[in-house]
C-alpha atoms as a PDB file:
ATOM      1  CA  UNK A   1     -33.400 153.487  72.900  1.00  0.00           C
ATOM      2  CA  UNK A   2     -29.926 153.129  70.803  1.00  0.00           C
ATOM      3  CA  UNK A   3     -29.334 149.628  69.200  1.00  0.00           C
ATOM      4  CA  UNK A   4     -26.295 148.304  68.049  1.00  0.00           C
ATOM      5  CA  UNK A   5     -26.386 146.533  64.368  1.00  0.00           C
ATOM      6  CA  UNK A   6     -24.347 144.593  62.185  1.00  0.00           C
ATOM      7  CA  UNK A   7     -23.290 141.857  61.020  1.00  0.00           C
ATOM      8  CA  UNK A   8     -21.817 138.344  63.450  1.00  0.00           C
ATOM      9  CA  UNK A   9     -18.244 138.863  64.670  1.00  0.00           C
ATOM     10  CA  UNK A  10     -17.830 143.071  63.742  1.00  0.00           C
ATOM     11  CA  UNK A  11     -17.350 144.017  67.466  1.00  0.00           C
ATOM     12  CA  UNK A  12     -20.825 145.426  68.170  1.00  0.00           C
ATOM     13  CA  UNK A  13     -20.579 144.006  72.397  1.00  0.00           C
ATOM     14  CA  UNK A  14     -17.164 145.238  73.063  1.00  0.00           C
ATOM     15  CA  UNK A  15     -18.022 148.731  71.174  1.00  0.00           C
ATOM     16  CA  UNK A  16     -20.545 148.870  73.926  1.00  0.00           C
ATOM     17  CA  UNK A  17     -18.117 148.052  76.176  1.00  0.00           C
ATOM     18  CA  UNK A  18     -16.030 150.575  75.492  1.00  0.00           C
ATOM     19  CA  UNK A  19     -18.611 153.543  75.258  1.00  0.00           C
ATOM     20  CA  UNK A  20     -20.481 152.933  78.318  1.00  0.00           C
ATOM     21  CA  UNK A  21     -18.437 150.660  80.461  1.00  0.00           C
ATOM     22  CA  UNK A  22     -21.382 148.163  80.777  1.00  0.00           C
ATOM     23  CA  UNK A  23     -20.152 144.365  80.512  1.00  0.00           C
ATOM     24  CA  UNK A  24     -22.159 142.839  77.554  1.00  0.00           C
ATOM     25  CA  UNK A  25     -23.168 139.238  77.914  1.00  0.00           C
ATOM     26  CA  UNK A  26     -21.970 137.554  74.482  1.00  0.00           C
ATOM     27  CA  UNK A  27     -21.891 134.381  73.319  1.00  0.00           C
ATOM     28  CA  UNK A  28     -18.416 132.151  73.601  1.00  0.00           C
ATOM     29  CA  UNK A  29     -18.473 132.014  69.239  1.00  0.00           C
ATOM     30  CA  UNK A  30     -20.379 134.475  66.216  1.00  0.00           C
ATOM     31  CA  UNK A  31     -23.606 133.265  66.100  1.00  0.00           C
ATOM     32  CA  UNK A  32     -24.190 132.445  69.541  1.00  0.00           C
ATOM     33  CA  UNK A  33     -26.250 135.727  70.625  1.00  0.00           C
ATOM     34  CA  UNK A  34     -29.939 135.204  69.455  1.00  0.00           C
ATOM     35  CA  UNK A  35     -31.943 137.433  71.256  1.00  0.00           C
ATOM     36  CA  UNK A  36     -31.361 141.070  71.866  1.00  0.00           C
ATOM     37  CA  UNK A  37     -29.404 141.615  75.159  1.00  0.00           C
ATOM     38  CA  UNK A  38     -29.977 145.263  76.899  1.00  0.00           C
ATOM     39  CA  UNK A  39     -28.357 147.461  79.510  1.00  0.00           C
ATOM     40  CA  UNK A  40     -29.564 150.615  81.282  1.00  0.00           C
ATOM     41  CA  UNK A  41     -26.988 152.893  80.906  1.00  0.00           C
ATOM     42  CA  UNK A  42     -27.534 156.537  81.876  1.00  0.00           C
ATOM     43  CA  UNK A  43     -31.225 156.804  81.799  1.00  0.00           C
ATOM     44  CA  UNK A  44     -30.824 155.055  78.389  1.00  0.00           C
ATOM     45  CA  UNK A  45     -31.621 151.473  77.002  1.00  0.00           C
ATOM     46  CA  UNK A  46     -28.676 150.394  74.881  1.00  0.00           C
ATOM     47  CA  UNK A  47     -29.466 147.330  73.048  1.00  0.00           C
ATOM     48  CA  UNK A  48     -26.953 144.947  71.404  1.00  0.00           C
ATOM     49  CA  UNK A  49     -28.588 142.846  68.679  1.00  0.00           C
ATOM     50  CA  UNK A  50     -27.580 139.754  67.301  1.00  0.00           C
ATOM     51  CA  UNK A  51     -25.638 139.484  64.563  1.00  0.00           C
ATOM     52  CA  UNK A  52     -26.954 139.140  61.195  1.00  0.00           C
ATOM     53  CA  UNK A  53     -25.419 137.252  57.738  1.00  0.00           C
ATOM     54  CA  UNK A  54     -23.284 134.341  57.765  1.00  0.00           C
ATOM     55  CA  UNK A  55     -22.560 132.607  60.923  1.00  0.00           C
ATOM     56  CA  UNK A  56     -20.105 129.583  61.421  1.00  0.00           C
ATOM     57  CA  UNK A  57     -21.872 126.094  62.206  1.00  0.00           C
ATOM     58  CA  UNK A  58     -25.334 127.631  62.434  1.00  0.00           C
ATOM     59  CA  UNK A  59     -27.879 126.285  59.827  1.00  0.00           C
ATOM     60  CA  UNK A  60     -28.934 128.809  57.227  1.00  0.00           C
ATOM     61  CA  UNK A  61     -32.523 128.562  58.294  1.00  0.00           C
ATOM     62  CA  UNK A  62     -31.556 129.954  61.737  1.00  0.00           C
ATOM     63  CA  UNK A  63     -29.699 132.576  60.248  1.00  0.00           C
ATOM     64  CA  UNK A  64     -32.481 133.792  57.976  1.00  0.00           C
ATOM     65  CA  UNK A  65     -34.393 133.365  61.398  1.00  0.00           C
ATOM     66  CA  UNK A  66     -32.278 135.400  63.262  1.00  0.00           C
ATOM     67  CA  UNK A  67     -32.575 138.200  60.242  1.00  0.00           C
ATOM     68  CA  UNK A  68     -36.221 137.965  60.478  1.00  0.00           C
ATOM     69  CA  UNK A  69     -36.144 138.365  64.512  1.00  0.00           C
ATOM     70  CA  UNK A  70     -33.940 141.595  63.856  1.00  0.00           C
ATOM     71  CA  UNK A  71     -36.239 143.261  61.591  1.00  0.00           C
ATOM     72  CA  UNK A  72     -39.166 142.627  63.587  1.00  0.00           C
ATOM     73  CA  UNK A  73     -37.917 143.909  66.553  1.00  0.00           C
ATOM     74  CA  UNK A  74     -37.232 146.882  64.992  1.00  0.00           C
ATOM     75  CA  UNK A  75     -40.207 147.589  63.567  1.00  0.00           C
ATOM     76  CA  UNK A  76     -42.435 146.833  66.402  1.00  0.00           C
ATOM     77  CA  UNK A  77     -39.675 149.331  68.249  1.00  0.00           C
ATOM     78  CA  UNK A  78     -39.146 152.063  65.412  1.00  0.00           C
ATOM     79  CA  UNK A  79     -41.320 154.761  67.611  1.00  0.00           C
ATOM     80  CA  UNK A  80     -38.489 153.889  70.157  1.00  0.00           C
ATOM     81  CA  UNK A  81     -35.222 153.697  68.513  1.00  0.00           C
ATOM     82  CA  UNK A  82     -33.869 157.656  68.419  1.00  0.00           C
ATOM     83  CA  UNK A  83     -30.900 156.108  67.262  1.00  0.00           C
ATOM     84  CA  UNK A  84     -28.834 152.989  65.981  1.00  0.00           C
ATOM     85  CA  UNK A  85     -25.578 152.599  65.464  1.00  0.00           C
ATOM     86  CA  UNK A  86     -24.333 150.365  62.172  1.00  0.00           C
ATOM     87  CA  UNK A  87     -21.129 148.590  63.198  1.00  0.00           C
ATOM     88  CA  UNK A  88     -19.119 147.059  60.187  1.00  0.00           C
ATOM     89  CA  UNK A  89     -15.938 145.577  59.832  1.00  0.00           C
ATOM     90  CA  UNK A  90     -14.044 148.078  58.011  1.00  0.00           C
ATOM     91  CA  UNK A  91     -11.353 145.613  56.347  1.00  0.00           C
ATOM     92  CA  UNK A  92     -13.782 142.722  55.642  1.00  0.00           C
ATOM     93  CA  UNK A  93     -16.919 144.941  54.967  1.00  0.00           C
ATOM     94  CA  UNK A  94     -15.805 146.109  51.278  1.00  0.00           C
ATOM     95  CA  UNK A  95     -14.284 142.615  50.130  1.00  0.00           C
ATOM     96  CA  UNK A  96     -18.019 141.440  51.442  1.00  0.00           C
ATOM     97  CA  UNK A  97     -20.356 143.786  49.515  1.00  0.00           C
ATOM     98  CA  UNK A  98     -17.927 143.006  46.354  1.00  0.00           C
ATOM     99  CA  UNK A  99     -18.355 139.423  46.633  1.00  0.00           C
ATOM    100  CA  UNK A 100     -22.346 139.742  47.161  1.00  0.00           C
ATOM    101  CA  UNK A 101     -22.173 142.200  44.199  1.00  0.00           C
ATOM    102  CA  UNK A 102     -20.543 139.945  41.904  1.00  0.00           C
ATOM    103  CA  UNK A 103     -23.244 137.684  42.778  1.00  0.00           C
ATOM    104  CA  UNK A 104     -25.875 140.402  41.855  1.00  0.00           C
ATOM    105  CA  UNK A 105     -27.499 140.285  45.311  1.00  0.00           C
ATOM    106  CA  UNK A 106     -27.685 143.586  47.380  1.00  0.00           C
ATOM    107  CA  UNK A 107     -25.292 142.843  49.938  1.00  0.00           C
ATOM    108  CA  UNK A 108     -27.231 142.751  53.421  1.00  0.00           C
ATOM    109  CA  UNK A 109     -25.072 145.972  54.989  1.00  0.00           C
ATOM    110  CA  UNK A 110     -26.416 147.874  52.344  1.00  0.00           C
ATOM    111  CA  UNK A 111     -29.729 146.541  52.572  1.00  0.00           C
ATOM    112  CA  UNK A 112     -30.136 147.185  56.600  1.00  0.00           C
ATOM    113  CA  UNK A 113     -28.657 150.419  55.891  1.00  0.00           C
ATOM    114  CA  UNK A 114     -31.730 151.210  53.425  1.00  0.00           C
ATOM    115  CA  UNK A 115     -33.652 149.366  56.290  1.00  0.00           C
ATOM    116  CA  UNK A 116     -32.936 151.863  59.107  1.00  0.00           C
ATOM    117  CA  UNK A 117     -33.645 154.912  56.718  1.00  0.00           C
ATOM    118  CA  UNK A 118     -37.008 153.474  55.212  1.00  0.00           C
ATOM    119  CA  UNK A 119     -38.179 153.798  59.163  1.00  0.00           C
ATOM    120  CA  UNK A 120     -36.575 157.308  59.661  1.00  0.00           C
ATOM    121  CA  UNK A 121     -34.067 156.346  62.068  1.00  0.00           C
ATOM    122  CA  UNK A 122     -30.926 158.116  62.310  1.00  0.00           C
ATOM    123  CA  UNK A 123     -28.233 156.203  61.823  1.00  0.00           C
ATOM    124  CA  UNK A 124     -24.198 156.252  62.636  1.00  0.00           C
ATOM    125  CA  UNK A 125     -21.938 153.664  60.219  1.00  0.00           C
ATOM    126  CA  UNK A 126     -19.481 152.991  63.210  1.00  0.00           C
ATOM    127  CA  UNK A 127     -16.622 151.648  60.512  1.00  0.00           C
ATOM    128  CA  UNK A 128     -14.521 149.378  63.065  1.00  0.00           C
ATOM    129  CA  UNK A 129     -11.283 147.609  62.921  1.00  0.00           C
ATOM    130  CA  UNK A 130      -9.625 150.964  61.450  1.00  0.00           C
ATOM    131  CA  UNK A 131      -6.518 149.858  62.783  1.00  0.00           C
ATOM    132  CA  UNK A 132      -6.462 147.193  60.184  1.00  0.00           C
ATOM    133  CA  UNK A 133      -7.466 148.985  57.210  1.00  0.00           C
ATOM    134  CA  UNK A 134      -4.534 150.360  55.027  1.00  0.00           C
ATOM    135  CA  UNK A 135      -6.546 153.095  52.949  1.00  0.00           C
ATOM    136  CA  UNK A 136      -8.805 154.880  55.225  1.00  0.00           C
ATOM    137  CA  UNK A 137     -10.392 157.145  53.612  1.00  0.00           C
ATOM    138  CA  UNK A 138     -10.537 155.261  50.418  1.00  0.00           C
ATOM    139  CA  UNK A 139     -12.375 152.380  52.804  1.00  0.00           C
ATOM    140  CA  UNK A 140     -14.701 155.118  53.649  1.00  0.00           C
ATOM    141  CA  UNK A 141     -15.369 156.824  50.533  1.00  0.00           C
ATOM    142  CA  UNK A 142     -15.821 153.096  49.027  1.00  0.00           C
ATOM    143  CA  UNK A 143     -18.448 151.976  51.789  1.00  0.00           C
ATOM    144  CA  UNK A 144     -20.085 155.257  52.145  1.00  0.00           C
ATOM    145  CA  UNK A 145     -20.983 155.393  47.833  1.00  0.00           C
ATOM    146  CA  UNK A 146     -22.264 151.849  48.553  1.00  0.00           C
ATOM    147  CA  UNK A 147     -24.588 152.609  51.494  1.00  0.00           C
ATOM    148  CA  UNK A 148     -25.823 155.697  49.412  1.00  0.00           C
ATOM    149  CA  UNK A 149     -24.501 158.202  51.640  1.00  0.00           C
ATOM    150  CA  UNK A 150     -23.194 161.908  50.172  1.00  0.00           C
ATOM    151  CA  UNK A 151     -19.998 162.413  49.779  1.00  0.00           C
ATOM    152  CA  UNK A 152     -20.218 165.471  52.134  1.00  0.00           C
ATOM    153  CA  UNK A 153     -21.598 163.603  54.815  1.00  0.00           C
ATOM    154  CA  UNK A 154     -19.336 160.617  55.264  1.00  0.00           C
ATOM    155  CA  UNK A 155     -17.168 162.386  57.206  1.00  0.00           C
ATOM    156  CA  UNK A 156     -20.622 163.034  59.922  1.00  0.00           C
ATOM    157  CA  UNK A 157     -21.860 159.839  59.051  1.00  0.00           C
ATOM    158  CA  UNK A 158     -18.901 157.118  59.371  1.00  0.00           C
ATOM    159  CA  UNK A 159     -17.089 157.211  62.451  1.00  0.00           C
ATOM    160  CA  UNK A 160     -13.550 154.882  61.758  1.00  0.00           C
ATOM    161  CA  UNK A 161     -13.227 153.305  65.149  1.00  0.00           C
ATOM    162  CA  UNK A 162     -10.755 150.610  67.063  1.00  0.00           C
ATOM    163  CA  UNK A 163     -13.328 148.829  69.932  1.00  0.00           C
ATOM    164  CA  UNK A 164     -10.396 146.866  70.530  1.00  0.00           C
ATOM    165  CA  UNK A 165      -8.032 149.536  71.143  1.00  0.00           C
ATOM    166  CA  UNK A 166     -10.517 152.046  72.032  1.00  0.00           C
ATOM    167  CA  UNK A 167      -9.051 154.588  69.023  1.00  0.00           C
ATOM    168  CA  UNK A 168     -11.448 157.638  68.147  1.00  0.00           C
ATOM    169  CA  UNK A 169     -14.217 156.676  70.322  1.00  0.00           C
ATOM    170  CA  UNK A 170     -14.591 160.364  71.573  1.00  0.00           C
ATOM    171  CA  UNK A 171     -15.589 161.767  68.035  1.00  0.00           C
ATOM    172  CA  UNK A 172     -17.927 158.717  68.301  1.00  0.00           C
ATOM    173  CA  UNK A 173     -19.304 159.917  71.468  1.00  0.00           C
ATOM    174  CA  UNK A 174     -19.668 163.320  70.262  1.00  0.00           C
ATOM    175  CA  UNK A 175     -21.791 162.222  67.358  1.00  0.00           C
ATOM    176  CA  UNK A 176     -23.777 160.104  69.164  1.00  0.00           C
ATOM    177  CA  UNK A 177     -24.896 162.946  71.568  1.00  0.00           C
ATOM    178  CA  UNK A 178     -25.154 165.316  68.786  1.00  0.00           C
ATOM    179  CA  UNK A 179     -27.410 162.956  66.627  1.00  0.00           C
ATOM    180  CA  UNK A 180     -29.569 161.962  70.367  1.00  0.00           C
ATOM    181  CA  UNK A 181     -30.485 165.888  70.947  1.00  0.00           C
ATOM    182  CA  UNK A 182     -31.117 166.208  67.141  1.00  0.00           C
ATOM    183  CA  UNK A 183     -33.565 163.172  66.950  1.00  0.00           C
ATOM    184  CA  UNK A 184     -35.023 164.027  70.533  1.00  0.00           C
ATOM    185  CA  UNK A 185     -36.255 167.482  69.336  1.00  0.00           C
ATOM    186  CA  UNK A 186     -37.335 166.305  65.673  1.00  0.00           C
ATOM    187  CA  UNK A 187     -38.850 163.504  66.510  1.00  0.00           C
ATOM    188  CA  UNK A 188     -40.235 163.702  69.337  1.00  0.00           C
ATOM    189  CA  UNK A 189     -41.000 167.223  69.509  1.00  0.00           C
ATOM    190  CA  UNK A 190     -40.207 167.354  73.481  1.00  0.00           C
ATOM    191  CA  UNK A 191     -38.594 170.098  75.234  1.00  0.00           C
ATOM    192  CA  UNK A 192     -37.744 168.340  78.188  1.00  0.00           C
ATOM    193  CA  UNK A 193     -34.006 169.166  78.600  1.00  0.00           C
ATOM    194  CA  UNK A 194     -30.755 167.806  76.914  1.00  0.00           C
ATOM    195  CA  UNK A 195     -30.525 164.222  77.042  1.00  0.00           C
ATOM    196  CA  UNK A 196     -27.572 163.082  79.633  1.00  0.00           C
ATOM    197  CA  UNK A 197     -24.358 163.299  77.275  1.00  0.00           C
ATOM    198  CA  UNK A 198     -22.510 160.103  76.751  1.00  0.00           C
ATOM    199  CA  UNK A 199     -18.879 160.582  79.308  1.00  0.00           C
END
């Protein structure tokens, strides 16, 4: 199983979109999605979750539910997931963990982040949007010191993307496979054949 995570609006359905060519039901507004919504894609279950954090015109107390949901599901699934993807909005993302900073809260991309590696899943920061960011690298430098990634692996570990424009989703694709056969033979310790490479 891969999941897609992040926060309400960053482009996690049409990311999907784009890699596998599977139409993602969404919701007409952020927010909408509540439940987890899967497709089969290639002998794999891809799973978009909802959004998490602040959504317009939806109580707080549905939010926090939502959050709750989230976690849970990936718990109960954490034997499952071999891998999740972490899709942020790579011009809001670092004006958002400033603000939640300044507040002294752990912003709550930084705390799923900590999330996914406290279960052992591998985890891609899929850094969208890049088409509106006007330092790159600073952007990634900046997000990947935040999530508490090395500096010598954000260039393995942050893939800047366009889901919209569909920019650099082959090096995405590339890491994704690489990180699949990786997890396959670590953590499952089967030796069943390569795993059907994303095309």
């Amino acid at each position: 199983m891969i999941i897609f995570v992040g926060r309400s609006n960053v482009g996690k359905s049409t990311l999907i979109h784009r890699l596998t060519g599977k139409e993602v039901r969404r919701g007409k507004r952020p927010g909408v999605t509540r439940k987890p919504v899967e497709v089969n894609w290639r002998g794999k279950k891809v799973v978009d979750m909802p959004g998490f954090g602040f959504m317009s015109g939806v109580p707080r107390r549905v939010q926090e539910k939502v959050k709750d949901e989230i976690v849970r599901f990936i718990e109960e699934n954490a034997d499952e997931i071999e891998l999740a993807i972490l899709v942020l909005d790579g011009k809001a993302a670092p004006q958002i963990i400033e603000r939640w900073e300044n507040r002294n809260e752990i912003p709550i991309d930084v705390e799923f982040y900590g999330f996914l590696q406290e279960l052992g899943i591998p985890t891609i920061v899929a850094v969208n949007k890049m088409d509106k960011i006007k330092n790159l690298r600073r952007t990634l430098v900046f997000l990947a010191e935040k999530l508490g990634i090395p500096p010598l692996n954000v260039d393995s570990l942050l893939i800047p993307v366009s889901a919209k424009f569909g920019t650099n989703l082959e090096r995405l694709k590339s890491r994704i496979n690489e990180e699949l056969n990786s997890s396959k033979n670590l953590k499952n310790n089967v030796s069943d054949g390569l795993l059907n490479p994303l095309q």
